[in-house]
Protein backbone atom coordinates (compact mmCIF):
# COMPACT_ATOMS: atom_id res chain seq x y z
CA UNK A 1 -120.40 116.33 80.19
CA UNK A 2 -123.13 116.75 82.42
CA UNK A 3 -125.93 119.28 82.18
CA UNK A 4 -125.01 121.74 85.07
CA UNK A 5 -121.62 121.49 84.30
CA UNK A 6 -122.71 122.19 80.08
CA UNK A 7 -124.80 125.15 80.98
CA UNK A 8 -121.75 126.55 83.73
CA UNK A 9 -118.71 126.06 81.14
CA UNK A 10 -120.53 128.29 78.73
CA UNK A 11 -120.31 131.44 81.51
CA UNK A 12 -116.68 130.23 82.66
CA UNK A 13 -115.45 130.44 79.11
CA UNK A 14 -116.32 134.41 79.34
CA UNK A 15 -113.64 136.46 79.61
CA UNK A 16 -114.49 139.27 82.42
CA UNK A 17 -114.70 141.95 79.45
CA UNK A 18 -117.29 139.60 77.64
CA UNK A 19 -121.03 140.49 78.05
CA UNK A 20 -123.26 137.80 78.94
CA UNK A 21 -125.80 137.23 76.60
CA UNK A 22 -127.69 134.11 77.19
CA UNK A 23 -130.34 133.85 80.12
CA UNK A 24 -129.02 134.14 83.92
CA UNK A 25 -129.34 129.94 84.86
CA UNK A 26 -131.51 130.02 87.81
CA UNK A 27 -131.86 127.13 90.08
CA UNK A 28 -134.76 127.02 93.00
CA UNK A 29 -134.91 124.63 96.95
CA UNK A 30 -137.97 123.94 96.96
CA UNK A 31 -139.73 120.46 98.74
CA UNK A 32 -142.36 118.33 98.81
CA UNK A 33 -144.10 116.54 96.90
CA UNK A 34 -146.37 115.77 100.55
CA UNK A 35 -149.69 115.04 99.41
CA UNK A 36 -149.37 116.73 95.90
CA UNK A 37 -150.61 114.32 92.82
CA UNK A 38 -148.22 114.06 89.82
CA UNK A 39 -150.85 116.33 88.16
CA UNK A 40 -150.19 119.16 90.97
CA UNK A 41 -146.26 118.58 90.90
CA UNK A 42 -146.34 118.67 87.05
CA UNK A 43 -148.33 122.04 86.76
CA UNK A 44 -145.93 123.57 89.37
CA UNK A 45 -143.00 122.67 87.47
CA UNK A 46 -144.04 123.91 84.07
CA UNK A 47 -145.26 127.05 85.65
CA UNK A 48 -141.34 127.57 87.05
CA UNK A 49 -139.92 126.85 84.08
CA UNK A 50 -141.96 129.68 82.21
CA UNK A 51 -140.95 132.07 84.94
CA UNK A 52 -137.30 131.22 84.46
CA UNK A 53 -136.23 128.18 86.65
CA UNK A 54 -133.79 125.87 84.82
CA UNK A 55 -133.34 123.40 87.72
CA UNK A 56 -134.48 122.31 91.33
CA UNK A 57 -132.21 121.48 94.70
CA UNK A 58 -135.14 119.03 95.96
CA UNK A 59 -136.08 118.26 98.84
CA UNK A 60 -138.09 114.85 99.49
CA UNK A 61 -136.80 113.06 101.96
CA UNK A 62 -134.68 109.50 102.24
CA UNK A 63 -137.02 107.16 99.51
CA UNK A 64 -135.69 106.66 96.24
CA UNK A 65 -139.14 105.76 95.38
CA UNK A 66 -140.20 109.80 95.52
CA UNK A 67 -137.39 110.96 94.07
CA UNK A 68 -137.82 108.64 91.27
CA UNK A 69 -141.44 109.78 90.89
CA UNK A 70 -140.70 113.73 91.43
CA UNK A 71 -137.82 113.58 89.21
CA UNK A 72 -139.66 111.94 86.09
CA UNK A 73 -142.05 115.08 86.62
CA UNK A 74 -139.58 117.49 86.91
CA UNK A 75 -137.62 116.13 83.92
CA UNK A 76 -140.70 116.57 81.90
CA UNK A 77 -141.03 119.90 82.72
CA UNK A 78 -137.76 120.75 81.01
CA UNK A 79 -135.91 120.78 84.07
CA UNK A 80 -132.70 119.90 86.23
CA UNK A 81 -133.60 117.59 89.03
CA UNK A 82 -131.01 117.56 91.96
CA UNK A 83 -131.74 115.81 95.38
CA UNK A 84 -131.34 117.92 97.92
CA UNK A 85 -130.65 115.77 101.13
CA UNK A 86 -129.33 116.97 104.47
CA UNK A 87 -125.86 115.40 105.29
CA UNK A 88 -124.55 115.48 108.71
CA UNK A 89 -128.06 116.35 110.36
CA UNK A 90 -130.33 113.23 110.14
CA UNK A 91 -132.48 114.12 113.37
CA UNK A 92 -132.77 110.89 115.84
CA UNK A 93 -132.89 108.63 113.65
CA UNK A 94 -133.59 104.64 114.82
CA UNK A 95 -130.45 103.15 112.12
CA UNK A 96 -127.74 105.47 113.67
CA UNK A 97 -126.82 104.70 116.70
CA UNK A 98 -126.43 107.52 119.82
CA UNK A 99 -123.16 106.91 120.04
CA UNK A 100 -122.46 108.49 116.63
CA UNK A 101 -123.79 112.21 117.14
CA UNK A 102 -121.27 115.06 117.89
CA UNK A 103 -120.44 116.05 121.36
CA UNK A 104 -119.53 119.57 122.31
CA UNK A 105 -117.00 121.40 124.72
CA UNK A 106 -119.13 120.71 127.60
CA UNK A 107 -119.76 116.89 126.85
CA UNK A 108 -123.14 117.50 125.52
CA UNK A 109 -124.84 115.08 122.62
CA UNK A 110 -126.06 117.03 119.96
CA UNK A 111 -128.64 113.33 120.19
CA UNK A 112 -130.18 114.94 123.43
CA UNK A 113 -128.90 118.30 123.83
CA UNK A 114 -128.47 119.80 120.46
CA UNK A 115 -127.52 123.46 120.29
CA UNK A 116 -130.03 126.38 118.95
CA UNK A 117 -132.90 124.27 118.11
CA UNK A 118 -134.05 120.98 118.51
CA UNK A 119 -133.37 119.65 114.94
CA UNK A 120 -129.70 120.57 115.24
CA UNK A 121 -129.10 116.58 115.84
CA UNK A 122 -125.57 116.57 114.11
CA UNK A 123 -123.74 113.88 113.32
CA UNK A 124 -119.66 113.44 113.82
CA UNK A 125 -118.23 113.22 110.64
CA UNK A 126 -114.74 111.53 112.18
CA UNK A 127 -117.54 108.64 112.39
CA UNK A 128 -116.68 105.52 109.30
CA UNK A 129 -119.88 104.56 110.28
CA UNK A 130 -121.13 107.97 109.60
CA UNK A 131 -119.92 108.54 106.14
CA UNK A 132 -121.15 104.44 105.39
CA UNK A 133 -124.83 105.37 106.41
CA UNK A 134 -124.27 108.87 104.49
CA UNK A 135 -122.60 106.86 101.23
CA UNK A 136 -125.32 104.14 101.24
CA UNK A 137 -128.05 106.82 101.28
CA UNK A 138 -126.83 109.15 98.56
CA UNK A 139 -125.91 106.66 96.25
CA UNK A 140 -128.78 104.72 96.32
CA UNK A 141 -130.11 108.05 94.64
CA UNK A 142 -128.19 108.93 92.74
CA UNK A 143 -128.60 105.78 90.76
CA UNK A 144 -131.92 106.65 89.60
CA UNK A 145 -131.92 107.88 85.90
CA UNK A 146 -134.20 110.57 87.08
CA UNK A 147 -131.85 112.49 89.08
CA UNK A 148 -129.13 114.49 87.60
CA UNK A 149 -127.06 115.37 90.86
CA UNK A 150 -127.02 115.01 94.64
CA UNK A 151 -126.70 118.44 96.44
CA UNK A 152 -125.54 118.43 100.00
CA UNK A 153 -127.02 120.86 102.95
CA UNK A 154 -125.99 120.66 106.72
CA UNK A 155 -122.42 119.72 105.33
CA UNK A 156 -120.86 120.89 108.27
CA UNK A 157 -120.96 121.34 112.34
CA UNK A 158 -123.05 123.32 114.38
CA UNK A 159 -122.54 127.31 114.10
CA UNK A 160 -119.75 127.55 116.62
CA UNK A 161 -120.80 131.76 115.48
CA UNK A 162 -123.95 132.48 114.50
CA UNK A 163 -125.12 135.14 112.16
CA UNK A 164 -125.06 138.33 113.99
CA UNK A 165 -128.95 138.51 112.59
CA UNK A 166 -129.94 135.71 114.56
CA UNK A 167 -128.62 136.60 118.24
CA UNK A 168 -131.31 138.54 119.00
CA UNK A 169 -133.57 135.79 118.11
CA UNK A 170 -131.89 133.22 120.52
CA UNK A 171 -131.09 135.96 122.74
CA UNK A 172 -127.74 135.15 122.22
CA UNK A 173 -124.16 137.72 121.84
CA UNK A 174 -122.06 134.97 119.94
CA UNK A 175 -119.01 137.20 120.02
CA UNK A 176 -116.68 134.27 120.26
CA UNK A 177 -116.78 130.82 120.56
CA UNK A 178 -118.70 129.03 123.76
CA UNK A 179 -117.93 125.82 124.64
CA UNK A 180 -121.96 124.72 124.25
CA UNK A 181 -121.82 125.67 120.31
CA UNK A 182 -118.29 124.29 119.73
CA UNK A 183 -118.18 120.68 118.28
CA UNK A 184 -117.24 117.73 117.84
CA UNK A 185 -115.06 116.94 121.17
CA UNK A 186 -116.07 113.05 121.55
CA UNK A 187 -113.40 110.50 122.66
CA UNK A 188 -112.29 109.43 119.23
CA UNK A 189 -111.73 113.20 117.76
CA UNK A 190 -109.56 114.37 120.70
CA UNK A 191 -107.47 110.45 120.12
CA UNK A 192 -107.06 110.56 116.46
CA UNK A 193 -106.29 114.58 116.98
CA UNK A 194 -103.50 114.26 119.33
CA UNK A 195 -102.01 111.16 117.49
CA UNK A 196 -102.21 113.44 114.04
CA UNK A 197 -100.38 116.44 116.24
CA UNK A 198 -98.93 115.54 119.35
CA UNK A 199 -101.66 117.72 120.88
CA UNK A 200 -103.27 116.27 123.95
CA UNK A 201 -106.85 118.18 124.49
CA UNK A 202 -107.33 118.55 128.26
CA UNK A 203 -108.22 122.17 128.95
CA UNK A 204 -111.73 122.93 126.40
CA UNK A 205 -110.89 126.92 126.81
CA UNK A 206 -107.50 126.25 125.35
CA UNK A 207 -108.39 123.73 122.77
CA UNK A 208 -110.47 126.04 121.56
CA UNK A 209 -107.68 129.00 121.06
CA UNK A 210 -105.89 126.59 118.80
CA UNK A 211 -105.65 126.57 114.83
CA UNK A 212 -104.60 123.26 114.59
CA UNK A 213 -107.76 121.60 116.60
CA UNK A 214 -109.81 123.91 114.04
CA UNK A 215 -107.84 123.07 110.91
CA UNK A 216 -107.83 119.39 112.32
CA UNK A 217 -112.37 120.07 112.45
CA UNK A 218 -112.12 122.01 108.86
CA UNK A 219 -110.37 118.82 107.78
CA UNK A 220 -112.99 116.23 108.93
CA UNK A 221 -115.94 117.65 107.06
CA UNK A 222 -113.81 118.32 103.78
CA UNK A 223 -112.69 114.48 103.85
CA UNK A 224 -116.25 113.80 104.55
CA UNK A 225 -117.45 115.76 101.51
CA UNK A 226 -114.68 114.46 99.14
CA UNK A 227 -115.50 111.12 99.79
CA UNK A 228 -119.16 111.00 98.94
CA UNK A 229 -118.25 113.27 96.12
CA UNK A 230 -115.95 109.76 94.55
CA UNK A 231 -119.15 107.57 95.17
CA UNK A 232 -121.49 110.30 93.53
CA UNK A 233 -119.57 110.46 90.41
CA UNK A 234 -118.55 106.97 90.47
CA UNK A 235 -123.04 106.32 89.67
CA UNK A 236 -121.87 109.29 86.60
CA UNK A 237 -124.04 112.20 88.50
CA UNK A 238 -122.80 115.68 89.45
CA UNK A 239 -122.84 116.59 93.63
CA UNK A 240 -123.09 119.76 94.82
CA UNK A 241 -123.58 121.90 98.23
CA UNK A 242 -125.24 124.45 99.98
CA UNK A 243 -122.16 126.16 102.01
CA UNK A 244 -121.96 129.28 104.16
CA UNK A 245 -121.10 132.45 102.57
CA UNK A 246 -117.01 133.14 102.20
CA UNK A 247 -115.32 130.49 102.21
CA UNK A 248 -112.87 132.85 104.53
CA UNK A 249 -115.06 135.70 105.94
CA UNK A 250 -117.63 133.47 107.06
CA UNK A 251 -118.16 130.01 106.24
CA UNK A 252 -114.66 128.28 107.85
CA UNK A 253 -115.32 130.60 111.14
CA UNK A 254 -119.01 129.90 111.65
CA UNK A 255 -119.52 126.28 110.96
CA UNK A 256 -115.61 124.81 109.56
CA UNK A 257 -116.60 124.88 105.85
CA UNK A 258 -113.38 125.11 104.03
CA UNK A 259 -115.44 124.59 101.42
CA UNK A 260 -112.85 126.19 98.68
CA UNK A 261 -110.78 122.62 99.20
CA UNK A 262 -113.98 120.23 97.89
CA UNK A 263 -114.27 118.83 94.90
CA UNK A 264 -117.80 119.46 94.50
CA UNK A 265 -119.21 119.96 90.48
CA UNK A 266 -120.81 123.57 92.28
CA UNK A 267 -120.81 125.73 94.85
CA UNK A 268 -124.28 127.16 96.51
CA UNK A 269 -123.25 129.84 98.69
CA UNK A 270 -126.53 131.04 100.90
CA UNK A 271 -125.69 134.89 100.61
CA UNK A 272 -128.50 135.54 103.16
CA UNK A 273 -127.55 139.02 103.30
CA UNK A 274 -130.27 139.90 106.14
CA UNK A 275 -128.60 137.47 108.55
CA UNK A 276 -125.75 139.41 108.61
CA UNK A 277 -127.42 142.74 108.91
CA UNK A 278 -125.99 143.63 105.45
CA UNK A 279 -127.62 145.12 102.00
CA UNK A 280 -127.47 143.65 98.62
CA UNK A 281 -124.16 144.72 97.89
CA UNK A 282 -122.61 142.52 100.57
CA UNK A 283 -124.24 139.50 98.33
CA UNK A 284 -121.76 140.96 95.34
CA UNK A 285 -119.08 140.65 97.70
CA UNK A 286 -119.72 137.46 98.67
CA UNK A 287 -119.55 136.09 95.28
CA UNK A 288 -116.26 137.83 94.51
CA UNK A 289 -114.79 135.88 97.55
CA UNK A 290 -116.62 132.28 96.40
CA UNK A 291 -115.40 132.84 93.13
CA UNK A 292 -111.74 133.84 93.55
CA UNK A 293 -111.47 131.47 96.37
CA UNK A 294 -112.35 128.98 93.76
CA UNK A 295 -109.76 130.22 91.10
CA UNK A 296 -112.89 130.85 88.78
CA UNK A 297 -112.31 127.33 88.18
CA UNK A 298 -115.81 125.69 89.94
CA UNK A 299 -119.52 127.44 89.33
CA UNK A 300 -121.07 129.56 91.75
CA UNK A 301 -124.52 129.96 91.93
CA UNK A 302 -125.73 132.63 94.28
CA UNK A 303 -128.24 131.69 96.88
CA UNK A 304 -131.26 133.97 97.65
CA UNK A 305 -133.53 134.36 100.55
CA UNK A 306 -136.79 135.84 99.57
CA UNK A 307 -139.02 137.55 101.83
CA UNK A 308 -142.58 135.95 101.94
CA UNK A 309 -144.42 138.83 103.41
CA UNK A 310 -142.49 142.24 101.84
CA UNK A 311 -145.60 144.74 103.35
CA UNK A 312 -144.83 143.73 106.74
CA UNK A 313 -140.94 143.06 106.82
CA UNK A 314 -140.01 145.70 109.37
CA UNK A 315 -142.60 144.92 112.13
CA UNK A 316 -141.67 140.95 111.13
CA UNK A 317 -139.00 140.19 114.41
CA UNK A 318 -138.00 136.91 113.44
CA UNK A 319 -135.48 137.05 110.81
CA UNK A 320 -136.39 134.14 109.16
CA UNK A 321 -138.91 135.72 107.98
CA UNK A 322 -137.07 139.05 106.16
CA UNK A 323 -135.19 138.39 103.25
CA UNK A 324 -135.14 140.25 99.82
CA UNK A 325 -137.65 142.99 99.69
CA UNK A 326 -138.76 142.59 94.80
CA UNK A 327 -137.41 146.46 94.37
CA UNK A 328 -134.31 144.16 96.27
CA UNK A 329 -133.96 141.14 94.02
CA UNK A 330 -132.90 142.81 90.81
CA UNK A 331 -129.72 144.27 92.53
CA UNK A 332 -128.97 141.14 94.42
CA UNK A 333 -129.07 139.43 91.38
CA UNK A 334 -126.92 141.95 89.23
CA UNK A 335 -124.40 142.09 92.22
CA UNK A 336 -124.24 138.24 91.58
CA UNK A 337 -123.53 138.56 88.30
CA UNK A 338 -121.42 141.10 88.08
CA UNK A 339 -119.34 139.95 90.69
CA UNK A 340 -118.51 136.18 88.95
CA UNK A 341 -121.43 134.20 89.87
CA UNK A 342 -122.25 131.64 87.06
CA UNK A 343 -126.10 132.10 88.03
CA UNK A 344 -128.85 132.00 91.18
CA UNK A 345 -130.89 129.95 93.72
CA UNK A 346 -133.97 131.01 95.27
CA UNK A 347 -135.12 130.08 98.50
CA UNK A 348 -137.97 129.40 97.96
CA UNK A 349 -139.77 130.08 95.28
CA UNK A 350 -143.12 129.69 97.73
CA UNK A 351 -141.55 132.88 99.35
CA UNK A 352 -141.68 134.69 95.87
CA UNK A 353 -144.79 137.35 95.29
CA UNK A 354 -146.39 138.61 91.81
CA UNK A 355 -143.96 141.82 92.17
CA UNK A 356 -140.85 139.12 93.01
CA UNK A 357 -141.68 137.53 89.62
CA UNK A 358 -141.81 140.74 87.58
CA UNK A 359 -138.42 141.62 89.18
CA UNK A 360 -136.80 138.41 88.95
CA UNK A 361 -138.19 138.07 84.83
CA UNK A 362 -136.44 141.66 84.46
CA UNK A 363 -133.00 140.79 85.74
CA UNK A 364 -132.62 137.26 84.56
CA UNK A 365 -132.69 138.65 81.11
CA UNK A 366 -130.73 141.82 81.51
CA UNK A 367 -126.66 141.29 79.96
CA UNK A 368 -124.33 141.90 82.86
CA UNK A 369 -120.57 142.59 82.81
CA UNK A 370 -118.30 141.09 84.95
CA UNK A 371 -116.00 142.89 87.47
């Protein structure tokens, strides 16, 4: 069995009554290794292993050839090594051809007019080239013996809704959909949709009032996900995701993750709870939907945005910048727990100060009982 799935089954195994009394696993995104030497990357590592990291969701770009090298290091260390590797946003790049990016309800590339921000390049995932350039990529990686899992981000389309957190930033009142933030619409999803349904999209405002063009979206990115998830296993590694918090409240609405239908190894929910304007309890409730959603039957580790700068959240506008305050971290993490998570994810721990630490060493350690 593999490691994640090891240190998981021993939590699943717990009957709800049963108090936990091993170490919360903790998990960390983190990136790199830029210009770092194997001596700076090594001395990282074994420093976030002594503060309680079991595992990193990686970040290093497309080269085997660094993951190979950062995951040796890691391994070292004593931990997990997962490659974490954007999926259906690859930005412009020269092997994937125009023609392959999603469109929207007004006809607009994501290639040249993506929504939000410029890096929102998405690809369509109704695309066989698509999923052949995303197959090639992830299984080339997770062939190396370094790497113990490939974990998806960007598995899904554009936020069609955005966090109510974020209008403000984009000046933006997303309180329904808009045909400019509503993908994919190019020629081939409309054909294969009305010869799956009958359904023959002419009018955008009315497509977009129907549950079956949805479901038939929701549909594309889980066959998408499944897929890679048979060649990832097939090279004997775990894959997991980063998904939006829910699956129902949030995740299927805002970007078609019907995430609870995957047959991912583990589930990284990002319970950003600032994004939606909500306190650390909301992260609890979160993880009570993930995990029931899931039939308790897949792990759920809890994803956490730190704040970087805690003395100046509340004059900080953007909220990419706010995040758990360290008197805040202990009760996300609890709620977590308590609430059927199988453990946590930090992002990042670069955002995490001394008084973060002494929090986070106080709650990883603490027995919690499960609702």
């Amino acid at each position: 069995m593999y490691k994640l799935l090891a240190v998981c089954s021993l939590f699943l195994l717990m009957s709800c009554s049963t108090k936990q009394s091993t170490k919360v696993p903790c998990f960390a995104w983190i990136g790199g290794p830029g210009e770092a030497t194997d001596t700076e990357l090594s001395e990282n590592f074994k420093d976030l292993k002594e503060k309680g990291i079991d595992g990193l969701m990686y970040n290093g770009g497309h080269d085997p050839a660094v993951y190979q090298r950062v995951g040796k290091i890691a391994k070292a260390a004593g931990l997990e090594f997962h490659t974490w590797i954007p999926t259906m946003v690859q930005g412009r790049d020269k092997n994937i051809p125009a023609e392959l990016y999603a469109v929207n309800g007004n006809g607009e590339s994501a290639y040249d007019k993506p929504a939000f921000v410029d890096h929102y390049t998405f690809l369509c995932p109704n695309k066989d080239e698509v999923y052949q350039y995303l197959s090639n990529l992830y299984v080339s990686i997770a062939k190396l013996p370094e790497v113990d899992g490939v974990h998806l981000d960007y598995i899904r389309f554009p936020d069609v809704i955005l966090a109510k957190g974020l209008w403000e930033k984009y000046d933006l009142v997303m309180d329904k959909e808009y045909p400019e933030f509503d993908y994919c619409y190019c020629d081939k999803c409309k054909a294969d949709f009305k010869v799956k349904t009958g359904i023959e999209i002419t009018d955008q405002a009315e497509a977009r009032e129907s549950q079956e063009w949805k479901q038939f979206r929701q549909d594309l990115i889980t066959k998408m996900v499944n897929r890679l998830v048979e060649d990832v296993h097939r090279q004997g590694k775990d894959i997991t995701a980063a998904v939006f918090p829910g699956p129902h409240s949030h995740a299927v609405k805002m970007v078609r993750q019907e995430w609870d239908k995957w047959n991912l190894d583990a589930f990284l929910p990002m319970n950003y709870n600032d994004f939606y304007l909500e306190g650390t309890e909301w992260v609890g409730k979160m993880c009570k939907e993930s995990t029931h959603s899931l039939n308790g039957e897949k792990p759920v580790y809890s994803g956490l945005f730190i704040c970087p700068k805690p003395d100046s959240k509340a004059k900080e506008a953007d909220p990419e910048n706010h995040g758990l305050l360290p008197e805040e971290l202990g009760d996300a993490i609890r709620e977590s727990m308590e609430n059927g998570a199988t453990g946590i994810c930090l992002f990042t721990p670069g955002r995490m100060t001394d008084e973060h630490w002494v929090e986070f060493e106080k709650a990883i350690h603490k027995e919690y009982l499960k609702k």
